[in-house]
N, C-alpha and C. Protein backbone atom coordinates (compact mmCIF):
# COMPACT_ATOMS: atom_id res chain seq x y z
N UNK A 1 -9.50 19.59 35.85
CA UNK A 1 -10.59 20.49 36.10
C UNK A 1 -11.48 20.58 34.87
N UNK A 2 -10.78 20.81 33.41
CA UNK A 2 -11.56 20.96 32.57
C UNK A 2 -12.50 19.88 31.88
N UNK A 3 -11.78 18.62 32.37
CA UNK A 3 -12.76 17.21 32.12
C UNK A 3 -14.07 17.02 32.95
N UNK A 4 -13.61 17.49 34.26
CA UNK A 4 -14.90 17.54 34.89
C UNK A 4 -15.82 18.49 34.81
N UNK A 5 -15.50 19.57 34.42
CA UNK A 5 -16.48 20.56 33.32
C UNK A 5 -17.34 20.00 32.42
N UNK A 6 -16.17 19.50 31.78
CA UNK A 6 -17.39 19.29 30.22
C UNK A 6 -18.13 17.80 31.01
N UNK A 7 -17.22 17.08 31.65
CA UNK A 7 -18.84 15.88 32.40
C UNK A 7 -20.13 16.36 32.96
N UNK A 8 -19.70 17.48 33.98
CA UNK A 8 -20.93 18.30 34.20
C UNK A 8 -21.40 19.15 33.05
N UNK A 9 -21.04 19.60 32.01
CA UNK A 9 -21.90 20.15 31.13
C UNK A 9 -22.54 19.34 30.44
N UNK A 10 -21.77 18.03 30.05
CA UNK A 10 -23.04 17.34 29.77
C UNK A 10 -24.44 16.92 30.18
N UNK A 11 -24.16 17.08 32.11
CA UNK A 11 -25.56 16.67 32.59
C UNK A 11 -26.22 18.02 32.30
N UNK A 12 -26.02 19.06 32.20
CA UNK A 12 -26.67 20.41 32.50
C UNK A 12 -27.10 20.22 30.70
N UNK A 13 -26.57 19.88 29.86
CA UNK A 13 -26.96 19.98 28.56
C UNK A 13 -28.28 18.89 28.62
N UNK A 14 -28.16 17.83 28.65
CA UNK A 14 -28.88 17.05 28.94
C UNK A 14 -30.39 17.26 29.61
N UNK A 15 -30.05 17.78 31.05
CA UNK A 15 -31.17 18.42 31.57
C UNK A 15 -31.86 19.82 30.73
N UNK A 16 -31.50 20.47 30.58
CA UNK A 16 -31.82 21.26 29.64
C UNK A 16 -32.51 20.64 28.50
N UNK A 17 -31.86 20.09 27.50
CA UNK A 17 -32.59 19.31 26.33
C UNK A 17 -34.11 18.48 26.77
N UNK A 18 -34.46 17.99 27.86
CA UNK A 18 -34.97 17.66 28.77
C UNK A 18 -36.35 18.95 28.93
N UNK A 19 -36.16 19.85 29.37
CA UNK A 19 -37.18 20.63 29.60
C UNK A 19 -37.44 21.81 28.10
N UNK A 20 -37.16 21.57 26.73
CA UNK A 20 -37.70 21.64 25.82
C UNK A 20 -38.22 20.81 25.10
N UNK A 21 -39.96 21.33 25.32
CA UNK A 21 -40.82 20.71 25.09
C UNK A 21 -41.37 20.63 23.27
N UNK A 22 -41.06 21.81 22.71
CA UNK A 22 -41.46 22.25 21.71
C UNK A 22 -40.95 21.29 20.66
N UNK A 23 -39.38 21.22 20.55
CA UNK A 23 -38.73 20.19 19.94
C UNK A 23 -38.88 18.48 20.06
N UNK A 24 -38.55 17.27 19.37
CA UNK A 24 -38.50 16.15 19.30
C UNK A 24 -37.31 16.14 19.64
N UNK A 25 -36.47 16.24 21.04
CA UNK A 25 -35.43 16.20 21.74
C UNK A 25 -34.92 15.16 22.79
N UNK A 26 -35.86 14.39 22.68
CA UNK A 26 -35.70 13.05 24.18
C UNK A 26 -34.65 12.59 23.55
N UNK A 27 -34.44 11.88 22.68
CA UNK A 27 -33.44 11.11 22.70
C UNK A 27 -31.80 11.97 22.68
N UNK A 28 -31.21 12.82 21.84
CA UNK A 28 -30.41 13.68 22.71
C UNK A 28 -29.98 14.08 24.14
N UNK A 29 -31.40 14.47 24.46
CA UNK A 29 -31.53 14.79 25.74
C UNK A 29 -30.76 13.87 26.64
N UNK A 30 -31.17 12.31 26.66
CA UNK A 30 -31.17 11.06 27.38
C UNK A 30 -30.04 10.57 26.56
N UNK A 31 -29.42 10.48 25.96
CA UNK A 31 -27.48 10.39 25.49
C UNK A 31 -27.09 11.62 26.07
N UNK A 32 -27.07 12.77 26.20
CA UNK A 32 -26.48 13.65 26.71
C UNK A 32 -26.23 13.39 28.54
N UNK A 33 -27.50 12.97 29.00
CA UNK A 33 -27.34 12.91 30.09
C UNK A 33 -26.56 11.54 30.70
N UNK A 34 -26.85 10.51 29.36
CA UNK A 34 -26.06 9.50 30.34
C UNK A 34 -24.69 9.43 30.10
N UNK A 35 -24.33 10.44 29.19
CA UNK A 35 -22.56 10.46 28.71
C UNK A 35 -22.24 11.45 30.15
N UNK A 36 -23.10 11.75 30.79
CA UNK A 36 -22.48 12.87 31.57
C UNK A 36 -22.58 12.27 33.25
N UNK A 37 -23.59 11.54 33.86
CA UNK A 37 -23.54 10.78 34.41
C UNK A 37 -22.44 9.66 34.38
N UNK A 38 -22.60 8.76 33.38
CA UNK A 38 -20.94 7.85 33.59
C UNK A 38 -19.75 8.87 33.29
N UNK A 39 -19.87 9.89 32.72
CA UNK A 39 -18.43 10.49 32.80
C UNK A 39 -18.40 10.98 34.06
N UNK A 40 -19.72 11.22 34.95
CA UNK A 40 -18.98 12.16 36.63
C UNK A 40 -18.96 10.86 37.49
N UNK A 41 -19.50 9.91 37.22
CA UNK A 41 -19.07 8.34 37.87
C UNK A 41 -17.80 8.06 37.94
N UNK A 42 -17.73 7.91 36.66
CA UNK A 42 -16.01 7.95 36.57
C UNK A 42 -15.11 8.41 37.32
N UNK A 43 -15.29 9.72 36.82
CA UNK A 43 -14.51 10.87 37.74
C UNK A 43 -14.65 10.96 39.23
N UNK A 44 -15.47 10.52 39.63
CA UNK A 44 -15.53 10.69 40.91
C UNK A 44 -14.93 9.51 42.04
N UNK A 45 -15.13 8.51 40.78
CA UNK A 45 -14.47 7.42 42.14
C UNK A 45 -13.21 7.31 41.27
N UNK A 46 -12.21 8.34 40.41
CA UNK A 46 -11.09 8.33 39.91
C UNK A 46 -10.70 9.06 40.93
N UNK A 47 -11.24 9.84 41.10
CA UNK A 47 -10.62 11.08 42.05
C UNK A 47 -10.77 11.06 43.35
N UNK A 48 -11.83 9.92 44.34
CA UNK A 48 -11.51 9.20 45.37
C UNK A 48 -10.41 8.74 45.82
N UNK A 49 -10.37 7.39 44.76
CA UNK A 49 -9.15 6.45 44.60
C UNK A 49 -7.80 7.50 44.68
N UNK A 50 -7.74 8.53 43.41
CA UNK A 50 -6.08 9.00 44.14
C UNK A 50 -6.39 9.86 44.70
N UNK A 51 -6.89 10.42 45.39
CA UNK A 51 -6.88 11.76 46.86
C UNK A 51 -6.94 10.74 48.20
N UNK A 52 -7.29 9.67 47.78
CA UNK A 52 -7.30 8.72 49.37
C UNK A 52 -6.08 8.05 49.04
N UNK A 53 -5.63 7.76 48.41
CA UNK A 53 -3.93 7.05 48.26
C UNK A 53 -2.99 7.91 48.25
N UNK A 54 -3.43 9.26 48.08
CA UNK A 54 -2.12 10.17 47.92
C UNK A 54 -1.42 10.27 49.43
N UNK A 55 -1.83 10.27 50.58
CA UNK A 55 -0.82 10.64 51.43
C UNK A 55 0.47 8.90 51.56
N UNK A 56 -0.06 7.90 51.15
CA UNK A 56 0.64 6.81 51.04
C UNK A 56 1.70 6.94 49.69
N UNK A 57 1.04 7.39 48.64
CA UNK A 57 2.03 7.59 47.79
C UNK A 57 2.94 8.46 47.98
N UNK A 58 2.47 9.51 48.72
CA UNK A 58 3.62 10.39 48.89
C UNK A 58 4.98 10.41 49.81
N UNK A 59 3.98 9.08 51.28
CA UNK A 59 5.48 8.46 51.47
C UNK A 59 6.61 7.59 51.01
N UNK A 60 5.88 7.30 49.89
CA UNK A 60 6.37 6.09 48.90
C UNK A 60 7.74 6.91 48.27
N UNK A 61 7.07 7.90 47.54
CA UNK A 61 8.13 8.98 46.80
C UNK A 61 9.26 9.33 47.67
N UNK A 62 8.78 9.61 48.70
CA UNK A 62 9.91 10.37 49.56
C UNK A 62 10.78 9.27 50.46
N UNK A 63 10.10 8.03 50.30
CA UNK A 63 11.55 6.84 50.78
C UNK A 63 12.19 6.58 49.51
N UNK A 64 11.51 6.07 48.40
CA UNK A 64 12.13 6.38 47.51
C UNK A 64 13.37 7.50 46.99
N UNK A 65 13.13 8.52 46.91
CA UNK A 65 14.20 9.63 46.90
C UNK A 65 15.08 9.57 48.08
N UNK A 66 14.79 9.23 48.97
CA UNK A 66 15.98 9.00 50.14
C UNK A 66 16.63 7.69 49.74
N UNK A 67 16.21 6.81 49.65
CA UNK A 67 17.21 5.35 49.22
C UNK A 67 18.01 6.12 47.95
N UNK A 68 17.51 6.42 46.45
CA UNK A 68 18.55 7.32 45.78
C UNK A 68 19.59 7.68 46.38
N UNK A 69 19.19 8.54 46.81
CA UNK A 69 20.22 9.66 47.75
C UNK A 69 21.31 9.43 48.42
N UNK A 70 20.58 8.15 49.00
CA UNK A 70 21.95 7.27 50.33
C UNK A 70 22.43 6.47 49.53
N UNK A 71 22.25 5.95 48.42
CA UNK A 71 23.19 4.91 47.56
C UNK A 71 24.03 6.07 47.04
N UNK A 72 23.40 7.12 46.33
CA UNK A 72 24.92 8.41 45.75
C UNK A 72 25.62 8.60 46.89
N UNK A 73 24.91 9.14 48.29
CA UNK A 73 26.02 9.49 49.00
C UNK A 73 26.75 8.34 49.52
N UNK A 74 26.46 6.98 50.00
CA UNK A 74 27.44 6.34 50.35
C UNK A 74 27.93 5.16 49.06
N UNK A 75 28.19 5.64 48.57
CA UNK A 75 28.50 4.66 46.88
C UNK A 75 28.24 2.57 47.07
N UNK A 76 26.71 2.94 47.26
CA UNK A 76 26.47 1.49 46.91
C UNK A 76 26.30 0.68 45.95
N UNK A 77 26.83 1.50 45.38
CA UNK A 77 26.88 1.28 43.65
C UNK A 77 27.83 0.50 42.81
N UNK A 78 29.25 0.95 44.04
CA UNK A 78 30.31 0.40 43.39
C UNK A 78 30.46 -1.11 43.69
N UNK A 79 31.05 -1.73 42.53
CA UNK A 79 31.12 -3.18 42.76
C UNK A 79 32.36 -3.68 41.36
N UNK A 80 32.18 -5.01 40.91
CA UNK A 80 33.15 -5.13 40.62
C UNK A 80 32.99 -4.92 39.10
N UNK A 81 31.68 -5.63 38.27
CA UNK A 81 31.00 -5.46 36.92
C UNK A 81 30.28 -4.49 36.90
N UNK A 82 29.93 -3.38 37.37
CA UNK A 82 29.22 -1.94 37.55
C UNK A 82 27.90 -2.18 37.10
N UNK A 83 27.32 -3.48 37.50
CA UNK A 83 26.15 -3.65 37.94
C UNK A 83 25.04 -2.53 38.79
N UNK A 84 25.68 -2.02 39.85
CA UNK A 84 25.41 -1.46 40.38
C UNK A 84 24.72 0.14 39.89
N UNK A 85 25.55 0.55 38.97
CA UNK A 85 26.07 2.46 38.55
C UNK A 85 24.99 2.03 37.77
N UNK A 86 24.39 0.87 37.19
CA UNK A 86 23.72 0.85 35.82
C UNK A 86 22.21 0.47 36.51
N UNK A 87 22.11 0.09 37.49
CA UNK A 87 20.85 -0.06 38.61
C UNK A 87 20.52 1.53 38.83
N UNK A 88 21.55 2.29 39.81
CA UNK A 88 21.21 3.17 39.82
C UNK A 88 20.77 4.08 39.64
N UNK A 89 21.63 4.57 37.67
CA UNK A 89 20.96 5.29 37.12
C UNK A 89 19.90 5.15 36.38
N UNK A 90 19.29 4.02 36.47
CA UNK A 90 18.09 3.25 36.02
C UNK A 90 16.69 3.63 36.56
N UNK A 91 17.39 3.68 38.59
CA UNK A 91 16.12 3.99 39.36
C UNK A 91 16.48 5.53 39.39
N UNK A 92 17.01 6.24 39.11
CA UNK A 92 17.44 8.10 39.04
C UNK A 92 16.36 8.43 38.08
N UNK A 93 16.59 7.56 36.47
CA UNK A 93 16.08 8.40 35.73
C UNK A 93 14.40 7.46 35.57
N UNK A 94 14.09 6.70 36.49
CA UNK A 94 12.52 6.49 36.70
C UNK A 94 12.15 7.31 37.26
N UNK A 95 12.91 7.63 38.42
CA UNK A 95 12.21 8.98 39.43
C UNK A 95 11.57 10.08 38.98
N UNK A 96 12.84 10.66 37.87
CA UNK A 96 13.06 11.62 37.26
C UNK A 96 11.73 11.63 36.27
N UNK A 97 11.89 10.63 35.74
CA UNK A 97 10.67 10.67 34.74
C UNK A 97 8.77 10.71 35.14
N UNK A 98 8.97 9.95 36.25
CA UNK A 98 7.26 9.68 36.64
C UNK A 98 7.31 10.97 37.77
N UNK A 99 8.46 11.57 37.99
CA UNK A 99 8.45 13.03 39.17
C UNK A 99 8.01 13.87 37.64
N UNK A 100 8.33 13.68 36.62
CA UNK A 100 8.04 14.92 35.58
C UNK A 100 6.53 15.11 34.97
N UNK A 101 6.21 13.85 34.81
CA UNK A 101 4.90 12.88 34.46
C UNK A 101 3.90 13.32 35.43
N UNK A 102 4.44 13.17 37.04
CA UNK A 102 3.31 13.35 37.94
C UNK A 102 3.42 15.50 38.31
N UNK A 103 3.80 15.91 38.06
CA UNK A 103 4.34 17.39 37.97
C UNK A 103 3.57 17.95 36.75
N UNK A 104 3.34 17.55 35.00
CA UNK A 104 3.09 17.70 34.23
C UNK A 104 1.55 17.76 34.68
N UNK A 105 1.01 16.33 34.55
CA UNK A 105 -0.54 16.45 34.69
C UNK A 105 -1.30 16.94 36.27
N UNK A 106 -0.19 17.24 36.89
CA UNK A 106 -0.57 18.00 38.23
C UNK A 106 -1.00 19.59 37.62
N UNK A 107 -0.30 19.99 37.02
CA UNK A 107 -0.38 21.36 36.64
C UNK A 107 -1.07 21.58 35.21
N UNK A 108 -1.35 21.11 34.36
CA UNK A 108 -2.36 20.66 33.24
C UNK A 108 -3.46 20.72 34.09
N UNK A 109 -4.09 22.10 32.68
CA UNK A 109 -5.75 22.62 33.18
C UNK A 109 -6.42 21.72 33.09
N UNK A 110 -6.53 20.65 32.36
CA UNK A 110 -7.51 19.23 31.98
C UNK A 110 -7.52 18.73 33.49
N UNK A 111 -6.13 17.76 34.14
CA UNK A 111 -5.99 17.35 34.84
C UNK A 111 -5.98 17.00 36.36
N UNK A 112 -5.56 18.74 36.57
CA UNK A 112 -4.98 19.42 38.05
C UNK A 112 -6.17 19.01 39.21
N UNK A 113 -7.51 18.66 38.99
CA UNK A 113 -8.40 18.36 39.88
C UNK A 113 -7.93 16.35 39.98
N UNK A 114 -7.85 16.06 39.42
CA UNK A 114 -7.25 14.37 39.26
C UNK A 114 -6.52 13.85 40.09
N UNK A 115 -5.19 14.49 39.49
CA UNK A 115 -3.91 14.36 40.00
C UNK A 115 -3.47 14.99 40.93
N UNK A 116 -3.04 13.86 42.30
CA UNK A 116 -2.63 14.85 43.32
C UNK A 116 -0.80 14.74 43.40
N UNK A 117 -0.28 16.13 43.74
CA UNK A 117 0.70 16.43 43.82
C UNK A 117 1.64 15.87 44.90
N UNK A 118 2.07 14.12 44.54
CA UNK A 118 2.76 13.58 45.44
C UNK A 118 3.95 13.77 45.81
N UNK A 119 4.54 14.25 44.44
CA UNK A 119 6.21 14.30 44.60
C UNK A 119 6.40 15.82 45.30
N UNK A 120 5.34 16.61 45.37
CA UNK A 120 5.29 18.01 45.96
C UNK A 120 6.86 18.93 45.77
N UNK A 121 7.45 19.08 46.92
CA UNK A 121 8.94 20.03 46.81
C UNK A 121 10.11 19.38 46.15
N UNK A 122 9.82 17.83 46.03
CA UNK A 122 11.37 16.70 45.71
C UNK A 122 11.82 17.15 44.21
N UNK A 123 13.46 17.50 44.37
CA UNK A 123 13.67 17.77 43.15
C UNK A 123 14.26 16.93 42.83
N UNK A 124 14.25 17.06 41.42
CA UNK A 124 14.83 16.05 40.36
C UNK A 124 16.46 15.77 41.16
N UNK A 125 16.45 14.32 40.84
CA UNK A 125 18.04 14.02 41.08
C UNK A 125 19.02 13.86 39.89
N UNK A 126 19.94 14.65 40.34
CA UNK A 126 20.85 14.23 39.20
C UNK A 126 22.12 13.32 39.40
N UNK A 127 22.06 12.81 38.56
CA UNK A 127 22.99 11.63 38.01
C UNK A 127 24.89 12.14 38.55
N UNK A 128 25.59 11.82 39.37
CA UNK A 128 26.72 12.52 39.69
C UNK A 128 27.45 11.73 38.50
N UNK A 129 28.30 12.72 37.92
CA UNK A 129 29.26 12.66 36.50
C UNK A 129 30.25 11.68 36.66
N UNK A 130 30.16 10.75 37.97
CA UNK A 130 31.41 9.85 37.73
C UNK A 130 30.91 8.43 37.86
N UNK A 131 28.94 8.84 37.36
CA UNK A 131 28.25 7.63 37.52
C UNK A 131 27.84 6.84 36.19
N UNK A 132 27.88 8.29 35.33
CA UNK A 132 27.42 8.04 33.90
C UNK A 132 29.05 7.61 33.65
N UNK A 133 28.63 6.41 32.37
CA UNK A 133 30.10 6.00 31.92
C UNK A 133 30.08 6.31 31.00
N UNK A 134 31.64 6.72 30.34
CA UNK A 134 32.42 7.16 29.53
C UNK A 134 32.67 6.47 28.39
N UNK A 135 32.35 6.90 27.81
CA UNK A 135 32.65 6.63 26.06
C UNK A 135 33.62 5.94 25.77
């Protein structure tokens, strides 16, 4: 939210600088306005791009967290070199991390207009204690 503030304050600064006449202000004026223009360009087809992908990403997340889920509950993990336990908690603590990542700049005043809230209600998974190995 607050990035796209200051992009629009730049055009409003800009325009402004713009209709004082008294001062030698054009050139300010005309950097102000075009830092503020490509910054709401930007932003705008940033914020296209993920508000039109978010309902796809969000089924992404949530098969994702279900495959997790069904490998802990039905132990597809186990095997003979624990290949498996070391896959697993591999894709647990990616989840974990880009669910914290996408949660963080969801709720960050800068951000929260950007980032849409894919992982929504999914909570963190945790690692069951007979997956992590022992010392």
């Amino acid at each position: 939210m607050l990035i796209i503030l200051i992009a629009i304050l730049f055009l409003v600064a800009g325009a402004l600088l713009f209709r004082v006449r008294k001062y030698d202000l054009e050139v300010p004026a005309i950097i102000c306005s075009a830092v503020g223009v490509f910054a709401v360009a930007i932003l705008a087809i940033f914020l296209i791009a993920t508000h039109t992908s978010a309902p796809g990403a969000r089924i992404s997340v949530e098969k994702t967290y279900e495959s997790i889920v069904y490998q802990i509950d039905n132990k597809f993990y186990s095997n003979d070199n624990e290949v498996g336990k070391f896959n697993l908690i591999n894709q647990i603590r990616e989840f974990n991390v880009d669910r914290a990542e996408n949660k963080y700049f969801h709720n960050s005043p800068w951000t929260n207009w950007i980032i849409p809230d894919v992982y929504g209600d999914l909570p963190e998974i945790a690692a069951p204690e007979y997956l992590i190995p022992s010392k």
